[in-house]
Protein backbone atom coordinates (compact mmCIF):
# COMPACT_ATOMS: atom_id res chain seq x y z
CA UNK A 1 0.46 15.91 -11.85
CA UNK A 2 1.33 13.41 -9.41
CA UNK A 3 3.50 14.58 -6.60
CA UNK A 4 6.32 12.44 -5.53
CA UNK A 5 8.67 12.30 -2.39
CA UNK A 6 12.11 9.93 -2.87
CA UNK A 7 13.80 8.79 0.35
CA UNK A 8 16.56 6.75 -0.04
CA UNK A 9 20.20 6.66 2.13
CA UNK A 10 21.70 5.74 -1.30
CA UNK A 11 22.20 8.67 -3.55
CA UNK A 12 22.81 6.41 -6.81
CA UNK A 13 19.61 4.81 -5.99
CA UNK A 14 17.84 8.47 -5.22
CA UNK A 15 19.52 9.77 -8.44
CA UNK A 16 18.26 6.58 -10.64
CA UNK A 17 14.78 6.81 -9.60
CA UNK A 18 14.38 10.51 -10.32
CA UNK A 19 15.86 10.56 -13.53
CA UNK A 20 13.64 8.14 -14.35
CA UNK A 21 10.32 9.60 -12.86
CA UNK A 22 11.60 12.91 -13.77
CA UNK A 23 10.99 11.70 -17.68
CA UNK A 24 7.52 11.54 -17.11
CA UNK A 25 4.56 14.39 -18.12
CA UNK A 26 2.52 13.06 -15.31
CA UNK A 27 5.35 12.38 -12.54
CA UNK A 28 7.30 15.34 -10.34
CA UNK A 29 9.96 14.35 -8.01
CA UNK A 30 8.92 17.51 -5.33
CA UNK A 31 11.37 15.89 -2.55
CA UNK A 32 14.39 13.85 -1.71
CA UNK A 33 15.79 12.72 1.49
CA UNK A 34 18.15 10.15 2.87
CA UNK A 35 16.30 9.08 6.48
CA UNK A 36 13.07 8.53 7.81
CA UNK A 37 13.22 11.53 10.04
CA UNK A 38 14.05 13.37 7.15
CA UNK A 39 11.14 11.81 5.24
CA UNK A 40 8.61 12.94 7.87
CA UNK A 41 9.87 16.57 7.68
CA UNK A 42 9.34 16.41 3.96
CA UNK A 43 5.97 14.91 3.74
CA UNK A 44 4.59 17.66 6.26
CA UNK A 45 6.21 20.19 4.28
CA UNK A 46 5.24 18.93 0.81
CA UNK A 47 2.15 16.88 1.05
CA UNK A 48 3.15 14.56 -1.88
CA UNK A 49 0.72 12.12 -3.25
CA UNK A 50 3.21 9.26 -3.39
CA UNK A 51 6.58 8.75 -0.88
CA UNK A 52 8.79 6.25 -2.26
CA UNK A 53 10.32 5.66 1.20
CA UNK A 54 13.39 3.10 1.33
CA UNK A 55 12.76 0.22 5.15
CA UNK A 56 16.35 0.75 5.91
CA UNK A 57 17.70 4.13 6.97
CA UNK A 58 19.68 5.50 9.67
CA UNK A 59 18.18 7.91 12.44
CA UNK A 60 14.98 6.67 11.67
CA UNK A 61 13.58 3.81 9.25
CA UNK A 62 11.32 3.58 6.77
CA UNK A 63 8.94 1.18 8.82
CA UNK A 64 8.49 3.91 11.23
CA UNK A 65 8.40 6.63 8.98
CA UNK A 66 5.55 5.60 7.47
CA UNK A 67 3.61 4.30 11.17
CA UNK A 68 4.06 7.94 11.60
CA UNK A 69 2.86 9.43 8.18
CA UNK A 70 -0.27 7.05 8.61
CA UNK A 71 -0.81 8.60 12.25
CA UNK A 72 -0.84 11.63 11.07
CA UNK A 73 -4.58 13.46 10.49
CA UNK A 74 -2.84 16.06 8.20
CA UNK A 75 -1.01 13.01 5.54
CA UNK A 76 -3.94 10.69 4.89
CA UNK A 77 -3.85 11.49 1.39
CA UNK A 78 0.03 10.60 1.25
CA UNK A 79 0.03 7.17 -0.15
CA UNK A 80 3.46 5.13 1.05
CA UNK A 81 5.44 2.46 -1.23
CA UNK A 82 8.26 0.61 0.64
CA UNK A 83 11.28 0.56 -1.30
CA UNK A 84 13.99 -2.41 -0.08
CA UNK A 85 16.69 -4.87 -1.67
CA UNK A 86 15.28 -7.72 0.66
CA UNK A 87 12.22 -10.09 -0.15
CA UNK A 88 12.02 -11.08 3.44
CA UNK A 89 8.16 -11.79 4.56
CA UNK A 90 8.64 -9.58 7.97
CA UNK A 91 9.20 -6.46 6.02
CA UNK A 92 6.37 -6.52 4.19
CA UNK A 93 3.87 -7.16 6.78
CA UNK A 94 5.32 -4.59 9.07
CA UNK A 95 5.57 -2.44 6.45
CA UNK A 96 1.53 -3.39 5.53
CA UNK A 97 0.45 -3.16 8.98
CA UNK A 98 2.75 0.18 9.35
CA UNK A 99 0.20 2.17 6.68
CA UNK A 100 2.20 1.49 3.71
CA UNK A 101 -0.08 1.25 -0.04
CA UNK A 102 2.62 -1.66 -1.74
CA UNK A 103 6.25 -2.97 -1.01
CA UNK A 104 8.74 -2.65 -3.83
CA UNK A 105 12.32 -3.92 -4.65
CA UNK A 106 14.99 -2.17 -6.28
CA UNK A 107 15.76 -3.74 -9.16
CA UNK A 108 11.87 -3.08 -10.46
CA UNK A 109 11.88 -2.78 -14.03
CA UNK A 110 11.53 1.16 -15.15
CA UNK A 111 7.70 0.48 -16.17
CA UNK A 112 6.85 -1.27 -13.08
CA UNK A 113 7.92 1.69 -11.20
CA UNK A 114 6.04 3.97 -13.07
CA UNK A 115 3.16 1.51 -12.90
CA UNK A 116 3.51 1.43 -9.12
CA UNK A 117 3.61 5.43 -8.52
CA UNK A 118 0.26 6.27 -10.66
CA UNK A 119 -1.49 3.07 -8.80
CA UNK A 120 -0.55 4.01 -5.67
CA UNK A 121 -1.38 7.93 -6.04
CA UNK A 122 -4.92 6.57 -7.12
CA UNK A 123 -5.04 4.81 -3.52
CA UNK A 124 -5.31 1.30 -5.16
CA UNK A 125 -2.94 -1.23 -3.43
CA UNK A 126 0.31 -1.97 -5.21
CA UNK A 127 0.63 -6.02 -4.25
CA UNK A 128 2.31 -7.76 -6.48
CA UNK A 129 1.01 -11.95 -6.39
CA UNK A 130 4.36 -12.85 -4.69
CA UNK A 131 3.20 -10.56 -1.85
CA UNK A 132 -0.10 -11.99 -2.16
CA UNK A 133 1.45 -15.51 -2.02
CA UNK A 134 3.10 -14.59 1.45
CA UNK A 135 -0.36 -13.14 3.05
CA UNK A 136 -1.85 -16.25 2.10
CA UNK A 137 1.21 -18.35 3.74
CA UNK A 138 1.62 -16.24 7.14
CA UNK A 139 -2.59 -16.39 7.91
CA UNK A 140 -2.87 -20.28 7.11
CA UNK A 141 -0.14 -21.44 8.80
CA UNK A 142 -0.52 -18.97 11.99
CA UNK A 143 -3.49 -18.35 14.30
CA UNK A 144 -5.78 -15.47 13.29
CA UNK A 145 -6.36 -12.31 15.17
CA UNK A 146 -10.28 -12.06 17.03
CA UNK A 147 -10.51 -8.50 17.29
CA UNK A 148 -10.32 -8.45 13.28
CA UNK A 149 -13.01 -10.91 12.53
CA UNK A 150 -15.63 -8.88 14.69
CA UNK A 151 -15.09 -5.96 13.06
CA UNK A 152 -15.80 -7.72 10.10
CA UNK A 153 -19.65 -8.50 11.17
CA UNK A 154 -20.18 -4.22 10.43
CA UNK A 155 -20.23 -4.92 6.98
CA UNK A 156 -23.41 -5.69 4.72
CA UNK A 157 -22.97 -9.05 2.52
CA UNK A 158 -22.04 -6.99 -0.76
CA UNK A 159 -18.97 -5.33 0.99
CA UNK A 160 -17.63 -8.73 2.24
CA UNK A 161 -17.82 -10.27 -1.13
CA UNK A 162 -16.14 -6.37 -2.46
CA UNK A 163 -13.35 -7.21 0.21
CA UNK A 164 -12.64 -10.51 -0.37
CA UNK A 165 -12.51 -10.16 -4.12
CA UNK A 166 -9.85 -6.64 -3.43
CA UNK A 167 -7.96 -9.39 -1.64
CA UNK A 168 -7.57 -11.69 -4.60
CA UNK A 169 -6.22 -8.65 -5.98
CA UNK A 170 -8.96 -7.73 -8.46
CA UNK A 171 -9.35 -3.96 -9.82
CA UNK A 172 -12.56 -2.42 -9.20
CA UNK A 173 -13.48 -3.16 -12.91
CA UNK A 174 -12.63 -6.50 -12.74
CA UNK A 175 -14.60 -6.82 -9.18
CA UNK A 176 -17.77 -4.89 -11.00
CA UNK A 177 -17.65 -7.57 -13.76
CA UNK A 178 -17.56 -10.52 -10.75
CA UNK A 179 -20.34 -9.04 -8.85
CA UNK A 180 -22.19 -7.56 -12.18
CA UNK A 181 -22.12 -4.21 -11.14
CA UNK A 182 -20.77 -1.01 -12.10
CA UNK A 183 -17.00 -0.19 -11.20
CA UNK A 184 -18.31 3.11 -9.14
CA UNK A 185 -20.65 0.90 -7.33
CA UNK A 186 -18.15 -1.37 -6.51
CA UNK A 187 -15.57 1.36 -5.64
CA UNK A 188 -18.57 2.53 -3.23
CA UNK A 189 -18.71 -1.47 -1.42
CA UNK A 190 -14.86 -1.00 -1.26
CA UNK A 191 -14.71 2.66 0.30
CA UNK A 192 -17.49 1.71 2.78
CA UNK A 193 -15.34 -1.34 3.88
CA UNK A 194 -12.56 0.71 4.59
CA UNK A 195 -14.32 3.63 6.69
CA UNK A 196 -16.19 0.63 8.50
CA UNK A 197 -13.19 -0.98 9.32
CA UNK A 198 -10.71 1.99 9.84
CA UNK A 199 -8.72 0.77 6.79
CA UNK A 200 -6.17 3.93 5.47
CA UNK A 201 -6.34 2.38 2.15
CA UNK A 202 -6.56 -1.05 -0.21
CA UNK A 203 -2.97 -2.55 1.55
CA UNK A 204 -4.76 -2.64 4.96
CA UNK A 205 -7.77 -3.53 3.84
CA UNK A 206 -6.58 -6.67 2.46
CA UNK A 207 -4.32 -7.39 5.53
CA UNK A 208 -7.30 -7.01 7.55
CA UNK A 209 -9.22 -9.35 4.64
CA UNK A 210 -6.43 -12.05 5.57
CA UNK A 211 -6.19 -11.89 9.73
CA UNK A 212 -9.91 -11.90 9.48
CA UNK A 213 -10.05 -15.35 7.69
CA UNK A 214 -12.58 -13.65 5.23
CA UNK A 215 -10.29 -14.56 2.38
CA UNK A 216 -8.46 -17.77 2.64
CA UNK A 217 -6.65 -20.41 -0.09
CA UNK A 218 -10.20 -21.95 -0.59
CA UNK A 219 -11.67 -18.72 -1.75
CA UNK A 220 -8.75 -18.16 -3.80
């Protein structure tokens, strides 16, 4: 059963969503709350395996909601998708950076939403290719971080060519079948990757993928 926390200052919205996850075998709505302080609270209490946290709230927002979440030793295995009615690039990369697992808008279709809860409670990295699109933009047409790229020389050849591949937005099947290798094998390059470089999950990793220039349009 996947465990799911819905904060949203919009009832209708808060009402929508959980009649709609609420349908499923798989899915249970444990939570709801209308601001990020509220959110916090919640996660502590609950310890869901997905929050469905809307970016803008009053008292606190969803941005920093989920900074905390991430900072907190006793939530790693909450897994955070950003839920907004904007497209704008600075959300999602704050929201990325903040320790979110994907960025969603509102108007997803019903299926995509499920989609997104079940790949985010397996820790996979809900990024749809317009997201994708935008990391590509921001790190080719602005200067690249240096910390980033030195972190980068930790990892063994295999988990570089793992990364970049996560970054194109490959599954771990479809990476195993690139690098003809099993999926848990590749799973293993991935998890490594992440512990090396102090990634909480897939999202970061392939933020970090980006700043680092490992994965640029000409890999793509």
């Amino acid at each position: 059963m996947i465990r799911v926390l819905l904060v949203d200052d919009q009832p209708l919205i808060r009402s929508g969503f959980r009649a709609l996850l609420d349908l499923e075998d798989d899915i249970e709505v444990v939570a709801e709350g209308a601001d990020g302080e509220v959110a916090l609270a919640l996660a502590r209490e609950h310890l869901p395996d997905v929050a469905l946290i809307d970016i803008q709230m009053p008292v606190m927002d969803g941005i920093e909601a989920t900074r905390r979440i991430a900072a907190d030793p006793a939530l790693t295995a909450v897994h955070v998708v950003m839920l907004t009615n904007y497209g704008m690039d600075e959300y999602v990369f704050e929201a990325l950076r903040a320790g979110a697992a994907g960025f969603l808008v509102k108007d997803i279709v019903p299926e995509d939403l499920l989609h997104a809860v079940r790949v985010a409670a397996r820790g996979d990295a809900l990024l749809a290719p317009s997201i994708t699109r935008k990391l590509i933009h921001r790190y080719v047409t602005e200067p690249l971080p240096t910390t980033t790229g030195a972190a980068l020389a930790e990892l063994t050849d295999r988990e570089r060519e793992a990364v970049a591949l996560a970054a194109q937005g490959l599954s771990n099947d479809r990476i195993a079948d690139r690098m003809v290798i099993s999926p848990m094998t590749a799973k293993t390059h991935i998890n490594r990757a992440m512990t090396k470089l102090h990634a909480r999950d897939r999202a970061q990793l392939v933020v970090l993928a980006y700043e680092s220039g490992l994965v640029t349009p000409r890999n793509r």
